[in-house]
Protein backbone atom coordinates (compact mmCIF):
# COMPACT_ATOMS: atom_id res chain seq x y z
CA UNK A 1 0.00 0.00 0.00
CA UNK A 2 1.48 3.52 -1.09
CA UNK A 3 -0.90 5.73 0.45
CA UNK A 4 -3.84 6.43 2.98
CA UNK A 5 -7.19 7.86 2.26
CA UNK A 6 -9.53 9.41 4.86
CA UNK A 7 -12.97 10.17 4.09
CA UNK A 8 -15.08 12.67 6.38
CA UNK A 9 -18.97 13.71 6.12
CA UNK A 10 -20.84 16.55 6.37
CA UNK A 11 -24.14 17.05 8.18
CA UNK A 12 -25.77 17.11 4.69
CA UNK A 13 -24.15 14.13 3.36
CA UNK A 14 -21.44 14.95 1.22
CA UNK A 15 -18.44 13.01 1.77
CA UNK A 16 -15.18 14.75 1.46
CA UNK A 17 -11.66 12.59 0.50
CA UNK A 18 -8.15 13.01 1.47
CA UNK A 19 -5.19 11.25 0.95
CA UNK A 20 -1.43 11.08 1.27
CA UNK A 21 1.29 9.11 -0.01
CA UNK A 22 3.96 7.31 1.97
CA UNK A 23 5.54 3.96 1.83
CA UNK A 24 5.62 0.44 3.61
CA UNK A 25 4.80 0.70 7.64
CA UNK A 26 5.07 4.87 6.89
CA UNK A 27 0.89 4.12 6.62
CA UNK A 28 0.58 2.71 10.11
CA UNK A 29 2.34 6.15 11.36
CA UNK A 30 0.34 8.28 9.55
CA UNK A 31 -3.17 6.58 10.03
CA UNK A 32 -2.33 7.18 13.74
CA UNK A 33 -1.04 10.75 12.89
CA UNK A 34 -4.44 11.53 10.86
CA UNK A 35 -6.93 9.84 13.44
CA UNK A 36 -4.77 11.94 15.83
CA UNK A 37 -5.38 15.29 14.36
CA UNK A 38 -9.21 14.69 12.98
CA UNK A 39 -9.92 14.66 17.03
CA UNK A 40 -8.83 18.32 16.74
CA UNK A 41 -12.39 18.83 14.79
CA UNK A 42 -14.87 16.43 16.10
CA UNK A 43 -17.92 18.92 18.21
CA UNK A 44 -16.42 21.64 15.73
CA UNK A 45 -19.24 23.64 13.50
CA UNK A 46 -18.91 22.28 10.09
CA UNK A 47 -19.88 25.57 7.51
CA UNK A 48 -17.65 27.60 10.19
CA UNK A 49 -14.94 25.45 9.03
CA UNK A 50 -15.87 25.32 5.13
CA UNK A 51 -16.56 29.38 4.98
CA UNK A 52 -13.12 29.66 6.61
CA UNK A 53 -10.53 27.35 6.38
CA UNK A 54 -8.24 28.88 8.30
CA UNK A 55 -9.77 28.24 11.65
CA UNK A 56 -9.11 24.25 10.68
CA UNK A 57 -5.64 25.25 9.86
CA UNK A 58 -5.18 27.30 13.48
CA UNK A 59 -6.96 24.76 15.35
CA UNK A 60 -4.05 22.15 14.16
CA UNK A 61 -1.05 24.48 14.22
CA UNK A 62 -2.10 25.97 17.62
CA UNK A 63 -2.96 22.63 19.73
CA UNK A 64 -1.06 22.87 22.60
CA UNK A 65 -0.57 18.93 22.91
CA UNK A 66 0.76 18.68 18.98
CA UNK A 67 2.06 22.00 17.79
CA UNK A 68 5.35 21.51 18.91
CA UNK A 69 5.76 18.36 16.12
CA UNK A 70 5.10 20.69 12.92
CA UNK A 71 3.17 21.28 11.43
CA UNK A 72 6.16 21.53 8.91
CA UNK A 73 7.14 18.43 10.53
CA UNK A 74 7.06 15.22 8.12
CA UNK A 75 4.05 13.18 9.44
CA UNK A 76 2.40 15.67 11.01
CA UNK A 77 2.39 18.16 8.14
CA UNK A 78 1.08 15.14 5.98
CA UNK A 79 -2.19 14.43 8.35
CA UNK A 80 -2.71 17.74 8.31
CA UNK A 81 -2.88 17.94 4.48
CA UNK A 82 -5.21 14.85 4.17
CA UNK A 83 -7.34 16.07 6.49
CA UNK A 84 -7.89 19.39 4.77
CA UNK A 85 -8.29 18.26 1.77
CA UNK A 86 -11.13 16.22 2.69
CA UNK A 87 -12.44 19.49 4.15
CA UNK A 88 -11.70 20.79 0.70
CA UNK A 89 -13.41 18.50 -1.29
CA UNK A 90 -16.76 18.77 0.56
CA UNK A 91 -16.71 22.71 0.18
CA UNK A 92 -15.92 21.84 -3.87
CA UNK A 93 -18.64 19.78 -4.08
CA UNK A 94 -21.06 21.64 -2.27
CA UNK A 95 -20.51 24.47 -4.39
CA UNK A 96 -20.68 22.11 -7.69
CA UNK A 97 -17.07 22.23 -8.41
CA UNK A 98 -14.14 20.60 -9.13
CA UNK A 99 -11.81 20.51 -6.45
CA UNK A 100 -9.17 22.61 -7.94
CA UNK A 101 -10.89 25.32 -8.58
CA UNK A 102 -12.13 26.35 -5.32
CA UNK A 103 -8.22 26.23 -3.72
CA UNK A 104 -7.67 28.53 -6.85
CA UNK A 105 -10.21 31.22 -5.92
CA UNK A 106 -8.38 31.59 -2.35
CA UNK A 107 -6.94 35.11 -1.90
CA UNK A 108 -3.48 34.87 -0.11
C-alpha cells in the first residue's frame, strides 16, 4: 500500500476525500497521525470550518498537545494535508465544483 485515504462527512451528506502518499509501515504512522489530528475537529461547527478554512488550519497548528511536532514536521504536516483536503473537497462539491478550482479562488 502507497498511500492512505480518509474520508469525512458533512451534516448534509457529502463526503469529502483526502489522501497522502507514503511507503511500507510509513501508513501505520500516519493513520495514527491523521486519526490523531481529525480529534482536533470532532464537536467543531462544520460551515464555520468550510466558509473559513483557516480556523481548521489554526486549530491544528495551535494545539497545545501537537504544535510543537510541525506542522512543517514530516508526518504531522502530511495528516494535516489529508485532512484538509477532505475538508476541501466537501466545500468543492457543495458548491458544484471541481476541487481545484475552489483552492484557486483563495486570496493569499
Amino acid at each position: 500500500i502507497s498511500n492512505v485515504e480518509i474520508s469525512t462527512s458533512a451534516d448534509d451528506g457529502i463526503t469529502g476525500v483526502g489522501f497522502v502518499f507514503t511507503i511500507g509501515r510509513g501508513n501505520d504512522v500516519v493513520c495514527k497521525a491523521i486519526e490523531s489530528m481529525s480529534q482536533v475537529l470532532i464537536g467543531r461547527n462544520t460551515e464555520e470550518l468550510l466558509d473559513n478554512m483557516r480556523i481548521a488550519w489554526d486549530l491544528f497548528v495551535h494545539d497545545s498537545q501537537l504544535r510543537w511536532l510541525g506542522p512543517e514536521k514530516g508526518v504531522e504536516h502530511m495528516a494535516i494535508g489529508a485532512v484538509l483536503s477532505a475538508l476541501w473537497d466537501i466545500k468543492a462539491k457543495r458548491a458544484g465544483k471541481p476541487l481545484w478550482l475552489p483552492l484557486g479562488e483563495m486570496e493569499p
